[in-house]
C-alpha atoms as a PDB file:
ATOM      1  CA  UNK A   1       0.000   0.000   0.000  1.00  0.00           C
ATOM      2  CA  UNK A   2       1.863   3.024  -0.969  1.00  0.00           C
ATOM      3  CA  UNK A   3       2.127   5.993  -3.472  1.00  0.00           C
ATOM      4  CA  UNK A   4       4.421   6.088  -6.272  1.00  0.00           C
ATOM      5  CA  UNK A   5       4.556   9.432  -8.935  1.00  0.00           C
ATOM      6  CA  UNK A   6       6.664  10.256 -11.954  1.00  0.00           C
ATOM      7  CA  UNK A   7       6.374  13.026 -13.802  1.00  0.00           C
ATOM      8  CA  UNK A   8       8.253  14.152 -17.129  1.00  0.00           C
ATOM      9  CA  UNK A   9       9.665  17.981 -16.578  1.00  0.00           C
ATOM     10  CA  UNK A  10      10.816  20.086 -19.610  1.00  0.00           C
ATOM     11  CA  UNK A  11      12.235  23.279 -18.408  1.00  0.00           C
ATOM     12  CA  UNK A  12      12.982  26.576 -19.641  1.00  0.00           C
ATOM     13  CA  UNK A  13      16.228  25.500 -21.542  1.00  0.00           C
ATOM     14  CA  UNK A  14      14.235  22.216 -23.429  1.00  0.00           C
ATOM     15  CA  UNK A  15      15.855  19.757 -21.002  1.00  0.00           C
ATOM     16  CA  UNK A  16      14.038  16.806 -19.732  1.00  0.00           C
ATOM     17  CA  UNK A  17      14.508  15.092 -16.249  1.00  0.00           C
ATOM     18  CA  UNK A  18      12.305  12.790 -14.476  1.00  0.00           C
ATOM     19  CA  UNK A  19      10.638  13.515 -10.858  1.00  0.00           C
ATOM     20  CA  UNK A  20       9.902  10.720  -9.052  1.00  0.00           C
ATOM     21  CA  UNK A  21       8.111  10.721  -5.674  1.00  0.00           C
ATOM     22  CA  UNK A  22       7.063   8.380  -2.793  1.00  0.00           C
ATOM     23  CA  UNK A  23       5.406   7.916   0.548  1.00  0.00           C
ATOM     24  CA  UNK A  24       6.768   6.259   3.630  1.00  0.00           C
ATOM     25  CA  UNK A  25       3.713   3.675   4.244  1.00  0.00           C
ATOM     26  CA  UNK A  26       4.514   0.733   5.963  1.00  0.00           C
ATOM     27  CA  UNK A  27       0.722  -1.323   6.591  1.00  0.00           C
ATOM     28  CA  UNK A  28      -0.639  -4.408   7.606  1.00  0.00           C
ATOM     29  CA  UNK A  29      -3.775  -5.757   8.701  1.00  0.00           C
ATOM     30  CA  UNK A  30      -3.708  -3.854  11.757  1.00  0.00           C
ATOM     31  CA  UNK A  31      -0.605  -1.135  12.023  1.00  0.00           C
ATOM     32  CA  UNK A  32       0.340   1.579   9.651  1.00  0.00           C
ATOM     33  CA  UNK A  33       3.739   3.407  10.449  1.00  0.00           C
ATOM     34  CA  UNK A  34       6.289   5.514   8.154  1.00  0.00           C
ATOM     35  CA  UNK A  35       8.997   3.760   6.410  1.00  0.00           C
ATOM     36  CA  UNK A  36      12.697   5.015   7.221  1.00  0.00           C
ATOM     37  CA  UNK A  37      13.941   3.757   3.756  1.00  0.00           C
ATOM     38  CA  UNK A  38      12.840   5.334   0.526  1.00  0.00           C
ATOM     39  CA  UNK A  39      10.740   3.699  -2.034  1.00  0.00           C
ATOM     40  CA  UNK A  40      12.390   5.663  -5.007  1.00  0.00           C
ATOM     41  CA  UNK A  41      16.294   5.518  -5.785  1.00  0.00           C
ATOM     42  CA  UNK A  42      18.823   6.587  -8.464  1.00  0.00           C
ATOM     43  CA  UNK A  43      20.464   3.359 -10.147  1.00  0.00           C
ATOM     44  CA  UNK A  44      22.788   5.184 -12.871  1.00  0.00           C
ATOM     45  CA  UNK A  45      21.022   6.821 -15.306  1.00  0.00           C
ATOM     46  CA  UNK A  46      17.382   5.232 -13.810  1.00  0.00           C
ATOM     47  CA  UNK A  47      14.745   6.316 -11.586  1.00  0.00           C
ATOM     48  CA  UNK A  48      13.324   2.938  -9.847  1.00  0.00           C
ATOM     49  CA  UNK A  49      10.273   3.362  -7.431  1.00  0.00           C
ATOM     50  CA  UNK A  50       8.712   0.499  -5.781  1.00  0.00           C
ATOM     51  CA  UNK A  51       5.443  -0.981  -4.095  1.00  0.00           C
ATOM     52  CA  UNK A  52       4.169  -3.851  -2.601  1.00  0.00           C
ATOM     53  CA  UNK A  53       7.596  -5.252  -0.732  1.00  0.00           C
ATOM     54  CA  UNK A  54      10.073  -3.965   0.980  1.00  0.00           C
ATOM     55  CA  UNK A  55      12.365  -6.807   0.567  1.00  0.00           C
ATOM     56  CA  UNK A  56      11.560  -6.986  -3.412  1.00  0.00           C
ATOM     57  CA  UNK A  57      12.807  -3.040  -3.023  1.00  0.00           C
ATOM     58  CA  UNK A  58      16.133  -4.373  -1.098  1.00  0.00           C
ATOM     59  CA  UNK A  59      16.783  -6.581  -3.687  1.00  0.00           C
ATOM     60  CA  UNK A  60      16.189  -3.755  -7.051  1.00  0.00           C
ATOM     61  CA  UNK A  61      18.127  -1.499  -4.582  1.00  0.00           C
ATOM     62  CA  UNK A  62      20.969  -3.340  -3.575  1.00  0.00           C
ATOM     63  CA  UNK A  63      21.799  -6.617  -5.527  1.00  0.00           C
ATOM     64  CA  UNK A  64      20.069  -5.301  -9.043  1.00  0.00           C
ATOM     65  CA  UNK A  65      21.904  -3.474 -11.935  1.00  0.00           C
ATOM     66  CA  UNK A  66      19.887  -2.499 -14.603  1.00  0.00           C
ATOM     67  CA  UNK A  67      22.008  -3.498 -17.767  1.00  0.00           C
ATOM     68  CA  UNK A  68      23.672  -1.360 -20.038  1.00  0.00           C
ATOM     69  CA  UNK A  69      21.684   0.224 -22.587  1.00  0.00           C
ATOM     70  CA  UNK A  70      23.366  -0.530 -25.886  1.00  0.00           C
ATOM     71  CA  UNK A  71      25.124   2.223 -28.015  1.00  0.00           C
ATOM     72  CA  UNK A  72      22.595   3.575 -30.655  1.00  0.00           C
ATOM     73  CA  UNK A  73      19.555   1.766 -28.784  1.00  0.00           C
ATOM     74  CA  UNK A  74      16.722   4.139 -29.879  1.00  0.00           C
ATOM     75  CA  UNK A  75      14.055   1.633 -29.162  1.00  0.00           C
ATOM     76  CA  UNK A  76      13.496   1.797 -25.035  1.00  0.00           C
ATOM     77  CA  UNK A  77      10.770   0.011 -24.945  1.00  0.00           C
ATOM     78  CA  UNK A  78      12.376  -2.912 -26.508  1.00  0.00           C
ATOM     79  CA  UNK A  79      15.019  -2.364 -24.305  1.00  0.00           C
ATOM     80  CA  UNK A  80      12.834  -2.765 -21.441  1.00  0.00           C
ATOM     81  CA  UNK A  81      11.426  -5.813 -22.848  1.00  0.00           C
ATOM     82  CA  UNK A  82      14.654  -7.562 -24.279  1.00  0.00           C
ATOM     83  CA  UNK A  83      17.079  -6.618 -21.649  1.00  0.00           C
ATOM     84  CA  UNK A  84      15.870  -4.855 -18.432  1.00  0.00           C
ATOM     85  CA  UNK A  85      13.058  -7.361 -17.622  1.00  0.00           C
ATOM     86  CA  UNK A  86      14.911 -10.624 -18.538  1.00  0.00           C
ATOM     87  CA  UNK A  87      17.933  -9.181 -15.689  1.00  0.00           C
ATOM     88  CA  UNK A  88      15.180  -7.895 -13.243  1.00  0.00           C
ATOM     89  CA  UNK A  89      13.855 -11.478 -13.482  1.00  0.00           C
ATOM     90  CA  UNK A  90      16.997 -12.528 -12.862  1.00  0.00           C
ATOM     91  CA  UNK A  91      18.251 -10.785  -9.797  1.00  0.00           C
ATOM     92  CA  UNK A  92      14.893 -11.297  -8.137  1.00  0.00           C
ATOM     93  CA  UNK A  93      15.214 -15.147  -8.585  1.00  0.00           C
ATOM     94  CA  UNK A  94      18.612 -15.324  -7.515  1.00  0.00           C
ATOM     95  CA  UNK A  95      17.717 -13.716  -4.013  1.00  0.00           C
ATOM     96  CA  UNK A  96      14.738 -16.119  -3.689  1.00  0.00           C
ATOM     97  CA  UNK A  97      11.933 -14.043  -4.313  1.00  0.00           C
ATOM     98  CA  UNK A  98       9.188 -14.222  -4.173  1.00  0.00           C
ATOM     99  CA  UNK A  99      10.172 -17.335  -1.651  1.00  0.00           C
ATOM    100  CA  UNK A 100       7.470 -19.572  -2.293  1.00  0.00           C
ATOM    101  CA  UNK A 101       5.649 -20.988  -5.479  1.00  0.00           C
ATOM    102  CA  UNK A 102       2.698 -20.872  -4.178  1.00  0.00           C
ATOM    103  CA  UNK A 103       2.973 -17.174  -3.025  1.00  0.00           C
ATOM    104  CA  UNK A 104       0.921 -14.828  -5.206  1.00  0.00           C
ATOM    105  CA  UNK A 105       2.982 -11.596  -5.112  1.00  0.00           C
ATOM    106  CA  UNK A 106       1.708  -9.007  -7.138  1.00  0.00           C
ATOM    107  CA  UNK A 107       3.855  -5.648  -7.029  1.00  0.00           C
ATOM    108  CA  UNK A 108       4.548  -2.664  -9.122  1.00  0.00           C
ATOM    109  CA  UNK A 109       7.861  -0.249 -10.279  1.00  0.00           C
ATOM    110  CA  UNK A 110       8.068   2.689 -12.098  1.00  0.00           C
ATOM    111  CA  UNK A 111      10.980   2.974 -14.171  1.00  0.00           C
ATOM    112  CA  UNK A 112      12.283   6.608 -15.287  1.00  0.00           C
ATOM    113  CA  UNK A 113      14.962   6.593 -17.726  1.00  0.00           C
ATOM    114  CA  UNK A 114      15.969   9.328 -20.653  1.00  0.00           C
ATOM    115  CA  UNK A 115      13.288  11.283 -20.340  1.00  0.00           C
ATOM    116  CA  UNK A 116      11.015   7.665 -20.530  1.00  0.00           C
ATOM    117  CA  UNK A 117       8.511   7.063 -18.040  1.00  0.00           C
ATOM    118  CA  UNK A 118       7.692   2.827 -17.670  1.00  0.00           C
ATOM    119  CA  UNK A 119       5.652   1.155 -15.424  1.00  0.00           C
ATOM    120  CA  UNK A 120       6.352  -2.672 -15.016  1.00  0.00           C
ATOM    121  CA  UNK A 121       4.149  -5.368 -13.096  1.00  0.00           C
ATOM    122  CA  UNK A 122       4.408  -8.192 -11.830  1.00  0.00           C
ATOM    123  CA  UNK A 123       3.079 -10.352 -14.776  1.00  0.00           C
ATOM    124  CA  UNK A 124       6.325  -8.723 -16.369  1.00  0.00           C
ATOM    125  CA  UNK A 125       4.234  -6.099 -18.745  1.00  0.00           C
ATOM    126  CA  UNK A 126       6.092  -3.204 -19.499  1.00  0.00           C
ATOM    127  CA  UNK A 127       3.741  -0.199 -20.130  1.00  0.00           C
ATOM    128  CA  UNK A 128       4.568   2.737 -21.420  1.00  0.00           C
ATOM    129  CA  UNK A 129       1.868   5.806 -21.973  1.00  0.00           C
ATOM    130  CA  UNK A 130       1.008   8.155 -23.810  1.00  0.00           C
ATOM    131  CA  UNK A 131       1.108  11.012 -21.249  1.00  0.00           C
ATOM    132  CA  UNK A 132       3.973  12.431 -19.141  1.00  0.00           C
ATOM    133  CA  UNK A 133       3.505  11.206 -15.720  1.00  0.00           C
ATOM    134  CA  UNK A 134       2.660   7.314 -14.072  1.00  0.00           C
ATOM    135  CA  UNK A 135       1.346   6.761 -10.742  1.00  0.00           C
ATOM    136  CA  UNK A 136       1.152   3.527  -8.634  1.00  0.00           C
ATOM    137  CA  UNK A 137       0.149   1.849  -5.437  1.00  0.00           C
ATOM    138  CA  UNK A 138      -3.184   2.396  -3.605  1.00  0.00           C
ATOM    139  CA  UNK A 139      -2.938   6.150  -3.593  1.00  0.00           C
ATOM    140  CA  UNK A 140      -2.501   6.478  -7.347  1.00  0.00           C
ATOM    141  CA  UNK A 141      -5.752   7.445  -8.595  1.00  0.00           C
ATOM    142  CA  UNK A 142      -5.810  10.395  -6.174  1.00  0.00           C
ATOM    143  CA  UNK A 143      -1.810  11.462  -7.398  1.00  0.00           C
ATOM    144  CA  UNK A 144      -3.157  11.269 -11.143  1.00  0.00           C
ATOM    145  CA  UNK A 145      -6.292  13.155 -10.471  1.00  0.00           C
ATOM    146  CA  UNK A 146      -4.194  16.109  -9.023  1.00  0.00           C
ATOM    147  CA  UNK A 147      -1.401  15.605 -11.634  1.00  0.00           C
ATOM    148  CA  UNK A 148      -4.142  16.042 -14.532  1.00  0.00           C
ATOM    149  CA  UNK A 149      -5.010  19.112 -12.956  1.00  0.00           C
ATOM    150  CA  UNK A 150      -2.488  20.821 -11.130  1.00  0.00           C
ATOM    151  CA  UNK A 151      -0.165  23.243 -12.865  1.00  0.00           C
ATOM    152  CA  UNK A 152       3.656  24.057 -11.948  1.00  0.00           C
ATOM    153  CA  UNK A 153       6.879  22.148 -11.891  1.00  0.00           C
ATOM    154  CA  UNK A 154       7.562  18.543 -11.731  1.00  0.00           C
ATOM    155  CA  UNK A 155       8.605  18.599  -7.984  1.00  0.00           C
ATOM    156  CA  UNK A 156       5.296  20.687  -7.470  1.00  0.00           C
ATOM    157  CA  UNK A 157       3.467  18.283  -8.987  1.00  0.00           C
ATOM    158  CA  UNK A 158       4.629  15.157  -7.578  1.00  0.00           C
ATOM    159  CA  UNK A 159       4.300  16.675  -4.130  1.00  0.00           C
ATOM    160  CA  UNK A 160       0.602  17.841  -4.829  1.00  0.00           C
ATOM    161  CA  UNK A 161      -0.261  14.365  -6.152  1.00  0.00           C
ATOM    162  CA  UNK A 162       1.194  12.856  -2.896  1.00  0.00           C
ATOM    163  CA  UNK A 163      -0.326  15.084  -0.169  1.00  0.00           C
ATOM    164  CA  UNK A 164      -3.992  14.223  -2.376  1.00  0.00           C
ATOM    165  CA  UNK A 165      -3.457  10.370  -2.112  1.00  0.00           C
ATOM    166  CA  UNK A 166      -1.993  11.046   2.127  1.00  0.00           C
ATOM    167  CA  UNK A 167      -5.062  13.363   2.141  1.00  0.00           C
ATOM    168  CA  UNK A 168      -7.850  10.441   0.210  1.00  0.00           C
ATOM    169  CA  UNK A 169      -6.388   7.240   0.680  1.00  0.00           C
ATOM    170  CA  UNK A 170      -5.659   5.488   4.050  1.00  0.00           C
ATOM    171  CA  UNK A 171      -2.767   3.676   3.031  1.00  0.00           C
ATOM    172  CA  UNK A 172      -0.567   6.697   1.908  1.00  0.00           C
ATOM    173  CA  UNK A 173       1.466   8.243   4.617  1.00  0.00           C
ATOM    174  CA  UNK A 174       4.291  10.922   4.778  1.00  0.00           C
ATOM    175  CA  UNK A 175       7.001  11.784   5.041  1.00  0.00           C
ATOM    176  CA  UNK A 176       7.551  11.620   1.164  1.00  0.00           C
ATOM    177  CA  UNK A 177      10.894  11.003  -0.537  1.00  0.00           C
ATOM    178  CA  UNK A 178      11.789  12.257  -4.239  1.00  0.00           C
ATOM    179  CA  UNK A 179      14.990  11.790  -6.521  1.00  0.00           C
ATOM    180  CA  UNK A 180      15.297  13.508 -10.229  1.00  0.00           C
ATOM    181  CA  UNK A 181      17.257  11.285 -13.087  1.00  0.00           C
END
């Protein structure tokens, strides 16, 4: 249960970067407390925010290393298909998770790379749309709702969209955490 927002920002000089925000909810059935460590991180040149596990966000965090992107590679989305998701696969095996077969773990990233915004389940789908800014988690309807309509900077944005889903959803909770890539 969280709230995850990335938002595309073109400045004044025609320069894109990536904003990428988070909350600090930590729930279960009966407690809901603020995370210490941030859902959203800088891995190179990526962006990576996380929901659903905090030990699947250990693992992209600390053992995973999104592969090169090859010379000339124009094509991200095949990228993210061919290369990124076959080495997330990977890395998440080779820590043992999820660590049963019979667990159902269904979780959710948003990757931000060259000015690319991707969102990635657990089914391994890669989506990539046709607007400028992704949301996930239980708070994400509210976070694109005020995206849509808000107006300012990236950073303003993603911290309006995550004091609407902390203000509408129970499961979103500051303090919120944001990187740029």
């Amino acid at each position: 249960m969280t709230c995850i927002v990335a938002i595309l920002d073109t400045n004044v000089d025609n320069k894109q970067k990536i904003i990428m925000g988070a909350d600090s909810s930590a729930v279960d059935e009966i407690i809901h407390t603020p995370h210490i460590a941030p859902k959203v991180f800088v891995k190179g040149e990526f962006g990576i925010g996380y929901c659903h596990s905090f030990r699947m966000g250990q693992i992209l965090e600390f053992w995973f290393t999104p592969p090169h992107i090859p010379e000339g590679e124009e094509n991200l989305m095949r990228y993210m298909v061919m290369d990124f998701i076959p080495e997330l696969k990977g890395a998440l095996a080779l820590q043992d998770y999820p660590n049963h077969e019979d667990e159902k773990t269904e979780w959710s990233l948003i990757v931000g790379v060259r000015g690319h915004i991707f969102t990635v389940e657990s089914d391994w789908h890669v989506g990539y749309d046709d607007i400028s800014y992704a949301s996930i988690g239980a708070g994400s309807s509210y976070a694109l709702g005020a995206i849509h309509a808000g107006e300012g900077d990236g950073f303003s944005l993603a911290k309006k969209a995550l004091e609407a889903a902390e203000i509408f959803c129970p499961y979103v909770l500051g303090p919120f955490h944001f990187i740029e890539v």
